[in-house]
Structure formats: structure tokens, C-alpha cells
C-alpha atoms as a PDB file:
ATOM      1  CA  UNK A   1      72.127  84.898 -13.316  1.00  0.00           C
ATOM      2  CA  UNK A   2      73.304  86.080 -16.739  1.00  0.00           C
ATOM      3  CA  UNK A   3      71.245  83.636 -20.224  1.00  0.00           C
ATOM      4  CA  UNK A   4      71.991  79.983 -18.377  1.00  0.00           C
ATOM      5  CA  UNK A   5      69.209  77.531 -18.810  1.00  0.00           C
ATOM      6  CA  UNK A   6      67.291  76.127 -16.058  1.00  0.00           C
ATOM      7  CA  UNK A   7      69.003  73.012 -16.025  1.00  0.00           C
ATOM      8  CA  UNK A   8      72.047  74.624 -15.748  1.00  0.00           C
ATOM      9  CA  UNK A   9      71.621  76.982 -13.103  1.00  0.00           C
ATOM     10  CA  UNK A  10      70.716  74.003 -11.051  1.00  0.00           C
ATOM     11  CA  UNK A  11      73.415  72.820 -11.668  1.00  0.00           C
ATOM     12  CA  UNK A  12      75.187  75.637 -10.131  1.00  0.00           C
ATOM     13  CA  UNK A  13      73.235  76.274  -7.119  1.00  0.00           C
ATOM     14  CA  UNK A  14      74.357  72.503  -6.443  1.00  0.00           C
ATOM     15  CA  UNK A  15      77.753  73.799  -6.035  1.00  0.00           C
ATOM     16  CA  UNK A  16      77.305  77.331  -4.760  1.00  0.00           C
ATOM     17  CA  UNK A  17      79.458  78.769  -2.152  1.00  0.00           C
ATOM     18  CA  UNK A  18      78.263  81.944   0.156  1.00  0.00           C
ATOM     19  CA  UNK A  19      80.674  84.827  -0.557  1.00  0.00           C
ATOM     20  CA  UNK A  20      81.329  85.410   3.176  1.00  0.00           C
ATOM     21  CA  UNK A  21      82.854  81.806   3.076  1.00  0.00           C
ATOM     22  CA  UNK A  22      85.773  83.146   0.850  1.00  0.00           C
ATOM     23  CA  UNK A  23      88.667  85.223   1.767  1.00  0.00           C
ATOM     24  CA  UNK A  24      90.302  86.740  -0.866  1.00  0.00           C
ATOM     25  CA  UNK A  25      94.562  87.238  -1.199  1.00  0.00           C
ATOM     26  CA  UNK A  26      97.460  88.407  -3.090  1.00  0.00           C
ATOM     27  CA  UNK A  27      96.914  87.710  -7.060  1.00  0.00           C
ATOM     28  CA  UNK A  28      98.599  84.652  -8.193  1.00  0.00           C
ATOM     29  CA  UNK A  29      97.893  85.680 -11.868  1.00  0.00           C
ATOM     30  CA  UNK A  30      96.512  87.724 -14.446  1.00  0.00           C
ATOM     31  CA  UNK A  31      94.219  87.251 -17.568  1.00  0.00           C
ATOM     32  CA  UNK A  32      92.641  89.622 -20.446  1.00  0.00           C
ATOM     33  CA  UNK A  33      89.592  89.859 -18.172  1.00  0.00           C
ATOM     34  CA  UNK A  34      90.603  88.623 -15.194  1.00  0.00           C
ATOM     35  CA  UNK A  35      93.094  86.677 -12.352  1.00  0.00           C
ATOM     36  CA  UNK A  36      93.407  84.176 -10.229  1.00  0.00           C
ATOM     37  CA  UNK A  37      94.177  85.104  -6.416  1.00  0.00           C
ATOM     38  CA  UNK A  38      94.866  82.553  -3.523  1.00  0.00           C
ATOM     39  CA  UNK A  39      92.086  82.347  -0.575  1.00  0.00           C
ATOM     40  CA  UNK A  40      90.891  80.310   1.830  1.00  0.00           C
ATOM     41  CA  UNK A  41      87.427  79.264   1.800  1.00  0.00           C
ATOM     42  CA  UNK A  42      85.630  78.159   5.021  1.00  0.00           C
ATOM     43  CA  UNK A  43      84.427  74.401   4.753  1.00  0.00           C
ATOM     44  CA  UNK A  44      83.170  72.087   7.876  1.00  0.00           C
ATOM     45  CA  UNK A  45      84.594  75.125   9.928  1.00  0.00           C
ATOM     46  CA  UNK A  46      88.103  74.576   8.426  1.00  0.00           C
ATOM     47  CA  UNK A  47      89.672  77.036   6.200  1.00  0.00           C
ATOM     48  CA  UNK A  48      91.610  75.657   3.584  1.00  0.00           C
ATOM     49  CA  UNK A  49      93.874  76.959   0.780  1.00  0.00           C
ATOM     50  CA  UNK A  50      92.073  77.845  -2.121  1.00  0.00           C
ATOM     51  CA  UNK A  51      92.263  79.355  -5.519  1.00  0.00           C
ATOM     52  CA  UNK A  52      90.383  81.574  -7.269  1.00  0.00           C
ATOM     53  CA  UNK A  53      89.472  82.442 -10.458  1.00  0.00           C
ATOM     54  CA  UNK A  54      87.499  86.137 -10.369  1.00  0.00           C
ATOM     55  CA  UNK A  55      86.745  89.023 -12.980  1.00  0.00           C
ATOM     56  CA  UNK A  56      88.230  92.449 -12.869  1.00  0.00           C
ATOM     57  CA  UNK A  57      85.399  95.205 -12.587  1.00  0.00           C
ATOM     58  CA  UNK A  58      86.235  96.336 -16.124  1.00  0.00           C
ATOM     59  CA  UNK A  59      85.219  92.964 -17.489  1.00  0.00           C
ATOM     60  CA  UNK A  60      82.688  92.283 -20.349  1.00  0.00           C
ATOM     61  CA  UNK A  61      79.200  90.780 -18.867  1.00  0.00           C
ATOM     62  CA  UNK A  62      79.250  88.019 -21.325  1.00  0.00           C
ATOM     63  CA  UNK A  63      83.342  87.461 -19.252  1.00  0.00           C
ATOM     64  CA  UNK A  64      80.561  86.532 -16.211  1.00  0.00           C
ATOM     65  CA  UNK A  65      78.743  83.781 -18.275  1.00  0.00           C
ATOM     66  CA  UNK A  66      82.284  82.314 -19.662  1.00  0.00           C
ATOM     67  CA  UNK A  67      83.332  81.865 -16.293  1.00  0.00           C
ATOM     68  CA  UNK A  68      80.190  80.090 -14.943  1.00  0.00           C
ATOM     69  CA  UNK A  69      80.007  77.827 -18.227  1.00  0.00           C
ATOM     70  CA  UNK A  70      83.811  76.803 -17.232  1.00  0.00           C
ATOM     71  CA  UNK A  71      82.463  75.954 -13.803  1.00  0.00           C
ATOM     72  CA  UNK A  72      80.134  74.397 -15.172  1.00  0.00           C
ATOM     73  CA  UNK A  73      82.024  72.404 -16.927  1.00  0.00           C
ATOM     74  CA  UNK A  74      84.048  71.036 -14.504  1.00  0.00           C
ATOM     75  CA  UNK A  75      81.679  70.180 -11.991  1.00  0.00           C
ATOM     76  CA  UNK A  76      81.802  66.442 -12.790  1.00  0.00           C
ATOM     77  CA  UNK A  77      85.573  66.276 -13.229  1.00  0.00           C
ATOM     78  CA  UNK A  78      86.708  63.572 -11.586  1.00  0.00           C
ATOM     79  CA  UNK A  79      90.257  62.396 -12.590  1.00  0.00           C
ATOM     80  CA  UNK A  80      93.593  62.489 -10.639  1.00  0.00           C
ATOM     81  CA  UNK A  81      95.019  64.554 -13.626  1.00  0.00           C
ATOM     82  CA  UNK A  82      92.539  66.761 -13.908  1.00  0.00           C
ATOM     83  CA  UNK A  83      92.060  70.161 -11.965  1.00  0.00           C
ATOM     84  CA  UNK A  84      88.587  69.632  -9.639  1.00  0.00           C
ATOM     85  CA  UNK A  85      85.767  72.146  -8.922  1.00  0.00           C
ATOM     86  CA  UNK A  86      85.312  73.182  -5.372  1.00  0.00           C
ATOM     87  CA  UNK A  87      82.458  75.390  -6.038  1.00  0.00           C
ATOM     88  CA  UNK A  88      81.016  78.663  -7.790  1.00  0.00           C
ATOM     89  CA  UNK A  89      80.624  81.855  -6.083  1.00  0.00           C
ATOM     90  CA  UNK A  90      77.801  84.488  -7.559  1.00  0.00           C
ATOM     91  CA  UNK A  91      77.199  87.337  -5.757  1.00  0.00           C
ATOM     92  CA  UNK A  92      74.788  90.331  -7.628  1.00  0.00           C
ATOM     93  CA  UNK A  93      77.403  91.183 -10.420  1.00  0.00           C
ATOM     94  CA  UNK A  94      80.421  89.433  -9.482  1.00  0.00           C
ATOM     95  CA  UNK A  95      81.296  85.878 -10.008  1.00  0.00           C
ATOM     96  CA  UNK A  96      84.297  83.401  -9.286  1.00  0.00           C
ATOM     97  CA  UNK A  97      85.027  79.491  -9.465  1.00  0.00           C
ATOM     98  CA  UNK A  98      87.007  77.938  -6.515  1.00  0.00           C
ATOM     99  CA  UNK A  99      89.578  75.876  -6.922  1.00  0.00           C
ATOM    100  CA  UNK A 100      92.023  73.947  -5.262  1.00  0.00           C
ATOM    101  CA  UNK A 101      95.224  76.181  -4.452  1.00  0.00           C
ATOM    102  CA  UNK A 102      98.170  74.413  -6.373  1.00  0.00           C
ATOM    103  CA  UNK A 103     101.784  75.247  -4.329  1.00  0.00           C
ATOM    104  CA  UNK A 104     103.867  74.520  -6.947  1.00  0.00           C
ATOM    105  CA  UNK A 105     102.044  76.688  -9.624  1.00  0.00           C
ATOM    106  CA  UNK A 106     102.019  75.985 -13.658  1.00  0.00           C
ATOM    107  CA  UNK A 107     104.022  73.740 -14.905  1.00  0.00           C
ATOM    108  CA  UNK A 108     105.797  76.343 -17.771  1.00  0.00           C
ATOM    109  CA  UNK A 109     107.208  78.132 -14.253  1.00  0.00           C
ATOM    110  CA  UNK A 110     108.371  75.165 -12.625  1.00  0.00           C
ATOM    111  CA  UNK A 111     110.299  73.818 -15.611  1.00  0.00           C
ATOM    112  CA  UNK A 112     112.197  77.317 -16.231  1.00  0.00           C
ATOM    113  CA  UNK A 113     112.548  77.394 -12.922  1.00  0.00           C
ATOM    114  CA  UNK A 114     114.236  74.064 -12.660  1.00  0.00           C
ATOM    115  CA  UNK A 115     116.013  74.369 -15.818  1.00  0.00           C
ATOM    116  CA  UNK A 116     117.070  70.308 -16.005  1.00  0.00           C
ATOM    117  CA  UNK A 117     114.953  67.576 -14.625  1.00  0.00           C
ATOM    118  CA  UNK A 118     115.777  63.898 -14.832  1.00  0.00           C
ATOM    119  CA  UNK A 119     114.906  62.037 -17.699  1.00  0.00           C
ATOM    120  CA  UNK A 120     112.226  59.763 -15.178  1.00  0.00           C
ATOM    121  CA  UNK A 121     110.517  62.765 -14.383  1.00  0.00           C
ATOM    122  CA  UNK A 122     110.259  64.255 -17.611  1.00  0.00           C
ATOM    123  CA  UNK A 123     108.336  61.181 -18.850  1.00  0.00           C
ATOM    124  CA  UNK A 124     106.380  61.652 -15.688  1.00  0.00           C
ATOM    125  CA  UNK A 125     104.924  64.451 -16.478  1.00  0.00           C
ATOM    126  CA  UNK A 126     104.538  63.610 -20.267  1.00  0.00           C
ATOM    127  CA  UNK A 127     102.257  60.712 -18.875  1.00  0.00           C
ATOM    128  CA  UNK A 128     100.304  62.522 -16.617  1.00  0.00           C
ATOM    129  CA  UNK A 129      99.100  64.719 -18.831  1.00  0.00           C
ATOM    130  CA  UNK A 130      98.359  62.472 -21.485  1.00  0.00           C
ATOM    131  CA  UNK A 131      96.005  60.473 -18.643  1.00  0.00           C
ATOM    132  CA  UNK A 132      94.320  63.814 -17.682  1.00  0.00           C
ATOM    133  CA  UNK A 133      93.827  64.377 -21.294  1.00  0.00           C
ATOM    134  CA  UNK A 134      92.794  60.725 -22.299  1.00  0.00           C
ATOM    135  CA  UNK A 135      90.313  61.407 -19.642  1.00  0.00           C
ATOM    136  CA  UNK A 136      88.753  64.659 -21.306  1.00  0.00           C
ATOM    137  CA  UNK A 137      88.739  62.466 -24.595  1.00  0.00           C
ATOM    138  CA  UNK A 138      86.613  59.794 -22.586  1.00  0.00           C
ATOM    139  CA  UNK A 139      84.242  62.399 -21.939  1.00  0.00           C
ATOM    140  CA  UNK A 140      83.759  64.239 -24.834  1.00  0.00           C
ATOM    141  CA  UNK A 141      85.810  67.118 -23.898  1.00  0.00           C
ATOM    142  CA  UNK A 142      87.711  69.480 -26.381  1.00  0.00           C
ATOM    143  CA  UNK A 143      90.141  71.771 -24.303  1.00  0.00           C
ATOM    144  CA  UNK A 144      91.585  74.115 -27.161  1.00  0.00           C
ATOM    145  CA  UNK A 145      93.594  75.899 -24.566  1.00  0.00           C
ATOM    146  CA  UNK A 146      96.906  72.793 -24.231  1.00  0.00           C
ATOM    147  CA  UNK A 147      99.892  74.413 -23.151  1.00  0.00           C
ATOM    148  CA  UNK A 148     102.813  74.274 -20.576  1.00  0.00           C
ATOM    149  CA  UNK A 149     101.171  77.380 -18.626  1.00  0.00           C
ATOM    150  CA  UNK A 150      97.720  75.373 -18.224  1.00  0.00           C
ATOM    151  CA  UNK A 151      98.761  72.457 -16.266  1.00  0.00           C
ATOM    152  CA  UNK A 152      99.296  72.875 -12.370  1.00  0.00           C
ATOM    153  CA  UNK A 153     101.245  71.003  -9.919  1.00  0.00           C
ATOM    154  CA  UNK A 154     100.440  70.435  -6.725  1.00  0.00           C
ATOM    155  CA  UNK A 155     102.435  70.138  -3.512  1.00  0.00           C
ATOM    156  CA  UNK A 156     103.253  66.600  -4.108  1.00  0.00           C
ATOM    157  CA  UNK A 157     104.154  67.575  -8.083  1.00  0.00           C
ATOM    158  CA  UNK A 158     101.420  65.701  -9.288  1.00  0.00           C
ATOM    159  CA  UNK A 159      99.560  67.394 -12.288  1.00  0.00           C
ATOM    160  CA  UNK A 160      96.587  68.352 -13.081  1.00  0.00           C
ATOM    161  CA  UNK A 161      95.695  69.561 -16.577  1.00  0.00           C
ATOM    162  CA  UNK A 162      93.253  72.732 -16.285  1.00  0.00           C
ATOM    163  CA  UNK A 163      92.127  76.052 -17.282  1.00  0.00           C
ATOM    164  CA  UNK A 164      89.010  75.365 -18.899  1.00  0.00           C
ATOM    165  CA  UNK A 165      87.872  78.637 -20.304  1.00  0.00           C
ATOM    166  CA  UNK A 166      88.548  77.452 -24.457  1.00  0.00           C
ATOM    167  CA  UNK A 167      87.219  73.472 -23.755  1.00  0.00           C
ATOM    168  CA  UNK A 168      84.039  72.826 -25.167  1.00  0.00           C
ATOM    169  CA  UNK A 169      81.847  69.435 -25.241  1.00  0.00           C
ATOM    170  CA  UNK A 170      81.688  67.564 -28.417  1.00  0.00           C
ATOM    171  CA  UNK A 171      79.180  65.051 -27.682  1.00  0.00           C
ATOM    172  CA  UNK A 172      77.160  65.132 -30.648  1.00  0.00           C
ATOM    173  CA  UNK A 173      79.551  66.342 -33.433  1.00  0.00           C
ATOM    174  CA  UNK A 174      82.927  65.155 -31.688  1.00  0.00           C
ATOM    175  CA  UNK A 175      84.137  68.515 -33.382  1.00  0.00           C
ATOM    176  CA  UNK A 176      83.856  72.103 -32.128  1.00  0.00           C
ATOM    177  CA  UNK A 177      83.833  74.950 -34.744  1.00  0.00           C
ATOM    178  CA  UNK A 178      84.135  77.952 -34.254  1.00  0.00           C
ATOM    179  CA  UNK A 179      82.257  80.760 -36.242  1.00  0.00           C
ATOM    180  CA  UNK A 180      85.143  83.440 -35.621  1.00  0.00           C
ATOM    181  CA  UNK A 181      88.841  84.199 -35.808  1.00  0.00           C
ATOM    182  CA  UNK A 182      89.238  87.218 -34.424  1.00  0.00           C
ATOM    183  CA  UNK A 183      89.333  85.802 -30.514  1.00  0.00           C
ATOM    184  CA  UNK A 184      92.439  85.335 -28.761  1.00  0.00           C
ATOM    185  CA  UNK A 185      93.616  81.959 -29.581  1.00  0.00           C
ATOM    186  CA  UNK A 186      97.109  80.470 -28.592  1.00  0.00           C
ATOM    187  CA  UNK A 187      98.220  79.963 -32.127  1.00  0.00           C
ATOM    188  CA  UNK A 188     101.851  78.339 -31.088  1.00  0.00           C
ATOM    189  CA  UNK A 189     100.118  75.166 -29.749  1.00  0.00           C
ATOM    190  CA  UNK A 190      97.020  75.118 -33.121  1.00  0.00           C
ATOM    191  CA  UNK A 191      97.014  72.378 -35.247  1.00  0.00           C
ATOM    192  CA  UNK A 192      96.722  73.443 -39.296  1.00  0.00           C
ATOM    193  CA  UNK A 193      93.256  72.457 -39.093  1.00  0.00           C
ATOM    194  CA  UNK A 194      92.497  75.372 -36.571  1.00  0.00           C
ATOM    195  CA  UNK A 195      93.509  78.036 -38.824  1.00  0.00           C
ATOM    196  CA  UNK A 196      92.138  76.226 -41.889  1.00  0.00           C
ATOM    197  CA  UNK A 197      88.520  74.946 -41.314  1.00  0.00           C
ATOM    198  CA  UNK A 198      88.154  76.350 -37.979  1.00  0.00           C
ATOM    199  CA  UNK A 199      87.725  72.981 -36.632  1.00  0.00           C
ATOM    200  CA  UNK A 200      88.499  71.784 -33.165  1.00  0.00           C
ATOM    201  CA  UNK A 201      88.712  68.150 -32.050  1.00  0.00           C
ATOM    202  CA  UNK A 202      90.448  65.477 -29.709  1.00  0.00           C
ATOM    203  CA  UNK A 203      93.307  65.491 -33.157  1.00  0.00           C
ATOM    204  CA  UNK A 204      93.758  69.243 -32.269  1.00  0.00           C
ATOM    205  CA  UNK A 205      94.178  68.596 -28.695  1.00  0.00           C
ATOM    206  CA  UNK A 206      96.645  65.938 -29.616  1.00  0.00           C
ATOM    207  CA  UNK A 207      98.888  68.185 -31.628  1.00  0.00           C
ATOM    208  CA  UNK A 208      98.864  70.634 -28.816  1.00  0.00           C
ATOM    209  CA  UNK A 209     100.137  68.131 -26.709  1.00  0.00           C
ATOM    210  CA  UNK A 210     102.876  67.831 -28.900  1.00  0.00           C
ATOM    211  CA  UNK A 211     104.008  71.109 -28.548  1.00  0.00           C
ATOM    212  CA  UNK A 212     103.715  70.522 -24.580  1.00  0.00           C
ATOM    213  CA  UNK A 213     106.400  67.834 -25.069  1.00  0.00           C
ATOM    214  CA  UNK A 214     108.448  70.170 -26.682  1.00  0.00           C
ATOM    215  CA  UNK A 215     108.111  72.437 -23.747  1.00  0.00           C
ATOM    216  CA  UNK A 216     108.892  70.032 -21.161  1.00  0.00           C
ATOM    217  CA  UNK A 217     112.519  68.588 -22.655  1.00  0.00           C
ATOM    218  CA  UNK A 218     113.092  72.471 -23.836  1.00  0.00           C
ATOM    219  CA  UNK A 219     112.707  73.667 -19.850  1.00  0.00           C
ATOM    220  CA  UNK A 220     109.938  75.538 -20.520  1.00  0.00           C
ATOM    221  CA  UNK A 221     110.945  77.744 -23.284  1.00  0.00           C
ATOM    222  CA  UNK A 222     108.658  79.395 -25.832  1.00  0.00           C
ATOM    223  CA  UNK A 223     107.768  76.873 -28.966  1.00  0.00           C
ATOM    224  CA  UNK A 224     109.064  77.931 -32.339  1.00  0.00           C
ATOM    225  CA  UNK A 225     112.036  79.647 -30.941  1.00  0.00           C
ATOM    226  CA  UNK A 226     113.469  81.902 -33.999  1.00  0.00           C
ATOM    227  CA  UNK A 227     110.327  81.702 -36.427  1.00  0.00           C
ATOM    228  CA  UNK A 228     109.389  85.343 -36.300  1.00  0.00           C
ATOM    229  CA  UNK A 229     106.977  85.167 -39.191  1.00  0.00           C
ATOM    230  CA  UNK A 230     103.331  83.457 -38.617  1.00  0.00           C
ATOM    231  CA  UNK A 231     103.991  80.345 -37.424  1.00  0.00           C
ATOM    232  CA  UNK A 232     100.660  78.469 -39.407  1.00  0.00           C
ATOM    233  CA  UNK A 233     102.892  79.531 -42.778  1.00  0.00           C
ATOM    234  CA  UNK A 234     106.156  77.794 -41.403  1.00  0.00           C
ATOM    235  CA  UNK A 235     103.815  74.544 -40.486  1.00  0.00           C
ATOM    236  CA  UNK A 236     102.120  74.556 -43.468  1.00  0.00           C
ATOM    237  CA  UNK A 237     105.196  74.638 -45.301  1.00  0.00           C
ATOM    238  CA  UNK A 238     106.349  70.989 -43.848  1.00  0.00           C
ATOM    239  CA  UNK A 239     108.623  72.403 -40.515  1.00  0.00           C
ATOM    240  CA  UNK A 240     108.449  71.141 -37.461  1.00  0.00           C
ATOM    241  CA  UNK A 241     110.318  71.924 -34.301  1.00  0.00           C
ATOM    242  CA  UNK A 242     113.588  70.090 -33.990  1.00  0.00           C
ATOM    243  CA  UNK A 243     114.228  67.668 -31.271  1.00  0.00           C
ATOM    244  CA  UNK A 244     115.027  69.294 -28.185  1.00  0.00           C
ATOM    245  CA  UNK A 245     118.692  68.110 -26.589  1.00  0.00           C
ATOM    246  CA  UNK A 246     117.230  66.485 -23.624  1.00  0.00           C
ATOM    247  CA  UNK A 247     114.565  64.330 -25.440  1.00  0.00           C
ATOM    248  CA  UNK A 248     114.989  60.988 -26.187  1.00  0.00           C
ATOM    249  CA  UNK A 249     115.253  60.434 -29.817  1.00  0.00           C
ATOM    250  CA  UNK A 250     112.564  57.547 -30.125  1.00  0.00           C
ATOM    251  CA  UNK A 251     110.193  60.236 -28.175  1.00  0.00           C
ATOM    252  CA  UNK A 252     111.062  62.660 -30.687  1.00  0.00           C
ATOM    253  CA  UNK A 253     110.398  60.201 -33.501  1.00  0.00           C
ATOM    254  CA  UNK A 254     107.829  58.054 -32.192  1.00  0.00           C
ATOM    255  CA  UNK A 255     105.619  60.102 -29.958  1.00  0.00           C
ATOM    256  CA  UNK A 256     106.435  63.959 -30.585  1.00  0.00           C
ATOM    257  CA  UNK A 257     106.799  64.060 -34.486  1.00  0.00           C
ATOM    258  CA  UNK A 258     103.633  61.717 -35.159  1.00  0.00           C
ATOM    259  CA  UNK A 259     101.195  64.679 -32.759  1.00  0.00           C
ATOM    260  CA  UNK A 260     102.250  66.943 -35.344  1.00  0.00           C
ATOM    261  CA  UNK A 261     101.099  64.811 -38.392  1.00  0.00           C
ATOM    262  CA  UNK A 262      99.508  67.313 -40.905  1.00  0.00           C
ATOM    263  CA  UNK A 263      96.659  64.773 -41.463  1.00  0.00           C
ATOM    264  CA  UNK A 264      94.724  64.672 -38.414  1.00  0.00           C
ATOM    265  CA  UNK A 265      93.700  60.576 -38.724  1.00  0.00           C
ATOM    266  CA  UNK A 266      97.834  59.698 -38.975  1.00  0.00           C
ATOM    267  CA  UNK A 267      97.975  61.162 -35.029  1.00  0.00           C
ATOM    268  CA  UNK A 268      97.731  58.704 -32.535  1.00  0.00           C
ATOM    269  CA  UNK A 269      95.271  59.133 -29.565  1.00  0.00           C
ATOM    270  CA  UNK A 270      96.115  59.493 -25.818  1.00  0.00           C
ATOM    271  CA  UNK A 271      95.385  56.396 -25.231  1.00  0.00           C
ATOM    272  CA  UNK A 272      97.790  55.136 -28.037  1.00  0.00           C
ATOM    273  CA  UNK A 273     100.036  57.922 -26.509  1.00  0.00           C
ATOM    274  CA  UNK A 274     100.383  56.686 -23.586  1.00  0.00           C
ATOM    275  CA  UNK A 275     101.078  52.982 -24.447  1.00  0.00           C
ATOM    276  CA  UNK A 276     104.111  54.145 -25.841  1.00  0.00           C
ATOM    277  CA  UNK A 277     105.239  56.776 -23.478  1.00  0.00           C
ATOM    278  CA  UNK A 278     105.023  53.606 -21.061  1.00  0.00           C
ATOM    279  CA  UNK A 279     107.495  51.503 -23.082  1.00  0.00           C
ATOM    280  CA  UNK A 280     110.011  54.088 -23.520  1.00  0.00           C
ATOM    281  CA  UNK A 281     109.823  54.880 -20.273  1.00  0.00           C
ATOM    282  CA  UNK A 282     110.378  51.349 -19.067  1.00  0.00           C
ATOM    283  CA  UNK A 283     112.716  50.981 -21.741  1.00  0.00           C
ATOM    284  CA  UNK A 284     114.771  54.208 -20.539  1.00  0.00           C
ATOM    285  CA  UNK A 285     114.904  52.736 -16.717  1.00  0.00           C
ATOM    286  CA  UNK A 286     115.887  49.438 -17.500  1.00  0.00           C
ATOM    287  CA  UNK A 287     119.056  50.763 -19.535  1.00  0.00           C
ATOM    288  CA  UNK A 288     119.614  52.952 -16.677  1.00  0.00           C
ATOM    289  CA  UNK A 289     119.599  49.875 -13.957  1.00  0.00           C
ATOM    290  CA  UNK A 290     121.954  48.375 -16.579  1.00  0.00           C
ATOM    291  CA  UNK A 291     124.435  50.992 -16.277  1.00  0.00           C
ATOM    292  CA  UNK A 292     123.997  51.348 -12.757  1.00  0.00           C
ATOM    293  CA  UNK A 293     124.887  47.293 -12.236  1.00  0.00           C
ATOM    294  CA  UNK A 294     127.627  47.471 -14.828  1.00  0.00           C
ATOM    295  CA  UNK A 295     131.073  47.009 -13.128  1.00  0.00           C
ATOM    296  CA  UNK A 296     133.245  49.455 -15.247  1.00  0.00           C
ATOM    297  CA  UNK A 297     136.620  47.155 -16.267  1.00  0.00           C
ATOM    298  CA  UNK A 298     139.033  49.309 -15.008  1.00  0.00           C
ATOM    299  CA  UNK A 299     137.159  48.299 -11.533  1.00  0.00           C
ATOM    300  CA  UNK A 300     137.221  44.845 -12.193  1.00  0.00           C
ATOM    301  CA  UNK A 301     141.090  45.298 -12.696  1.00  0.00           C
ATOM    302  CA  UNK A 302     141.516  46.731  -9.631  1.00  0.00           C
ATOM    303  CA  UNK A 303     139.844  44.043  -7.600  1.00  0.00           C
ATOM    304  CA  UNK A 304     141.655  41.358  -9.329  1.00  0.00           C
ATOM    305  CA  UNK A 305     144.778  42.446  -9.153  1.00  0.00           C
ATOM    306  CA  UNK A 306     147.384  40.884  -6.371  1.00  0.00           C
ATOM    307  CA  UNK A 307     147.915  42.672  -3.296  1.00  0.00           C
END
């Protein structure tokens, strides 16, 4: 079973699933080396809806220890906001992780898609993601991979950050560098540091997040819309994005701006994140239960006036 350790294929046989037990349908999505297809797997002789994550023939055989080490990875997930491992599937050459099958798909879909949500469940979403990520922070977990496309939703629209295939444990260093640039690496949502000294932390993961904000008052768009030159030169060089319409300035200002800090130890953590994404968010329903209560004059004209 490709170079794991001992330890850690016991770990997987923990969680192994016979292949006859999954029932492979239509692709829900497509990678470099792989996709994601909806199944069903067979579990206390129920089928249930499924996802999962398998490698095309044409695939590397180092692609087959990437995915297991992902699975691996996940196996003790255990947060609301956080996707969950059903199980790992190895069968001769072919391997796939099962996971639950989310209805309403990636978030980046579902906000083009929508186009406008309300301002409540906007902030929704920013919060759940910081608590799945706050999580990953508690546990020494690097994901590298933050973006609008990597969070799910499920059929009750809660999310669940995933896609685990970049995330690394930082345990011992509480960094992650890596030795090589020449990998795919989703450079719209890298913090300076990335390109710089190679370096990825929790800071990294916050400036990503950053960027995710950006996506989710911008309906999904594509970050750094009109910088058609390398984006790391146009950071480096003191820009930011601009506040999208539908954000709330003191998000923008308060929450958004300070993820993209160019010093690393000036960005707040998740934790710190999500403090304040809870005061502007009780902040922004108490004005609107003001409004709502607020008797316009011209009404209170009207009733006063004599029959």
C-alpha cells in the first residue's frame, strides 16, 4: 500500500471500506489527477449518498499516496464545520476517500448562483468558516488550499470547510515549508510570505480567508478582478482589493483589510476573527430590528390625523 508507515496503515485499515460496498455515479467534478463522483456506499444495509474522491487511470502513483495521506488526515476530524471522513477505499492499484455527498455543492457555485444573499447570511457563512478553520488551528492543521471552491454546503446550507489535499500538520514547527515552487499552488488566495520564504502557517491560512470574504460579498467572483499581471507584484506593491459593494464597511476595515496585513503577527487569529464577526453581526441585526420597529412619520401622520 504505496511508502505509508506502519502506524499509518493502521490507521487506514481502521477505516477501510470493501470496494463492492461502493457504487460509483455521474462525476460531480474534476481535478489535475482526478474527480470527485457521487455514490452510494452500503452501510448497516442502508445505502446512503456519498461522495467520492477517486484517481483517473492516467494518474501519477505518488497521486495514490496524496490521496491516502488526505484521508488520513481527516480521519479524526470532528467539527460541525469541517468536512468528515467516512472511510478509505484501496483496492490493488486504485484508491478513493468517501465522503459525505454535499447537495448544495461548493460554496463559489452557490454564491454565483445566487448572485445576492442577505446581509445575515453572508455573515453566516463568514462565521462558519472561520469556526471550521479555528478548529484546524486548534489542531495544528495548515490547509494551504482556502478558497470559495473548497468549502461545501450541505442540504441544510451549513458549511463545511474541506478539500484537504494542500493541509499539512504543523505540530512541531507550527510552520510548513515547502522545498519547491514549481507545484500548482492557488496563488490568488497566497499570502506574500508564500511566494517569499516559502513558508506556510495558521497567518497564511488567515490571509486566505480574507480573500474568501472577498468572494462571498463579491457573489463569488474571481479575486483580483482586472490585475492581469502577477498578482504577488501588485500585493507587494501595497494594493489590496477594494471593498466589495455589499460588504459592510467596518467588515471591510476591521476584519477583511487586517487578514491581508503584510506582516504576518499584525493579522488577527480565527479566534480573534470571529469575536468580531460576532459583534458586527449583532450589531448589523439590531439596526435592522430598529428599522423594522421604526414608524416612518408620514405613518404617524396618517394615524393622527382626524377622520
Amino acid at each position: 500500500m504505496v511508502s505509508l508507515s506502519p502506524d499509518e496503515r493502521s490507521q487506514i485499515h481502521e477505516v477501510l471500506i470493501p470496494k463492492n460496498m461502493i457504487t460509483l455515479q455521474e462525476s460531480l467534478g474534476k481535478g489535475y489527477f482526478g474527480e470527485v463522483r457521487r455514490a452510494t456506499c452500503l452501510r448497516d444495509n442502508k445505502c446512503e449518498p456519498c461522495a467520492a474522491k477517486t484517481l483517473f487511470d492516467t494518474a501519477p502513483y505518488t497521486a495514490m499516496e496524496s490521496l491516502l495521506r488526505e484521508g488520513l488526515r481527516m480521519i479524526n476530524f470532528d467539527h460541525e464545520n469541517v468536512l468528515k471522513l467516512i472511510g478509505v477505499c484501496v483496492h490493488g492499484n486504485e484508491a478513493m476517500i468517501v465522503l459525505p455527498y454535499m447537495k448544495n455543492g461548493d460554496l463559489r457555485k452557490y454564491l454565483k448562483n445566487k448572485q445576492t444573499l442577505p446581509l445575515a447570511e453572508n455573515l453566516r457563512l463568514c462565521q462558519q468558516i472561520a469556526q471550521g478553520m479555528a478548529y484546524l488551528t486548534d489542531h495544528d492543521i495548515v490547509h494551504r488550499d482556502l478558497a470559495a471552491r473548497n468549502c461545501m454546503l450541505d442540504d441544510k446550507l451549513n458549511l463545511k470547510v474541506a478539500d484537504f489535499g494542500l493541509c499539512r500538520d504543523v505540530q512541531e514547527k507550527g510552520y510548513y515549508r515547502i522545498q519547491h515552487m514549481d507545484v500548482a499552488l492557488p496563488s490568488k488566495w497566497m499570502a506574500p510570505e508564500c511566494y517569499e520564504d516559502h513558508i506556510f502557517d495558521t497567518k497564511t491560512d488567515v490571509w486566505s480567508y480574507g480573500v474568501v470574504l472577498w468572494e462571498i460579498f463579491s457573489s463569488g467572483k474571481t479575486p483580483y478582478p482586472g490585475v492581469h499581471r502577477f498578482v504577488i507584484e501588485y500585493i507587494l506593491e501595497g494594493n489590496r482589493m477594494e471593498r466589495p459593494n455589499m460588504c459592510p464597511i467596518t467588515l471591510y476595515t476591521e476584519v477583511m483589510k487586517q487578514c491581508w496585513q503584510k506582516d504576518p503577527m499584525k493579522r488577527p487569529s480565527f479566534k480573534e476573527i470571529l469575536v468580531k464577526l460576532k459583534q458586527i453581526s449583532a450589531s448589523s441585526k439590531q439596526r435592522s430590528e430598529t428599522e423594522t420597529t421604526t414608524v416612518p412619520a408620514f405613518q404617524q401622520r396618517s394615524k393622527s390625523a382626524p377622520n
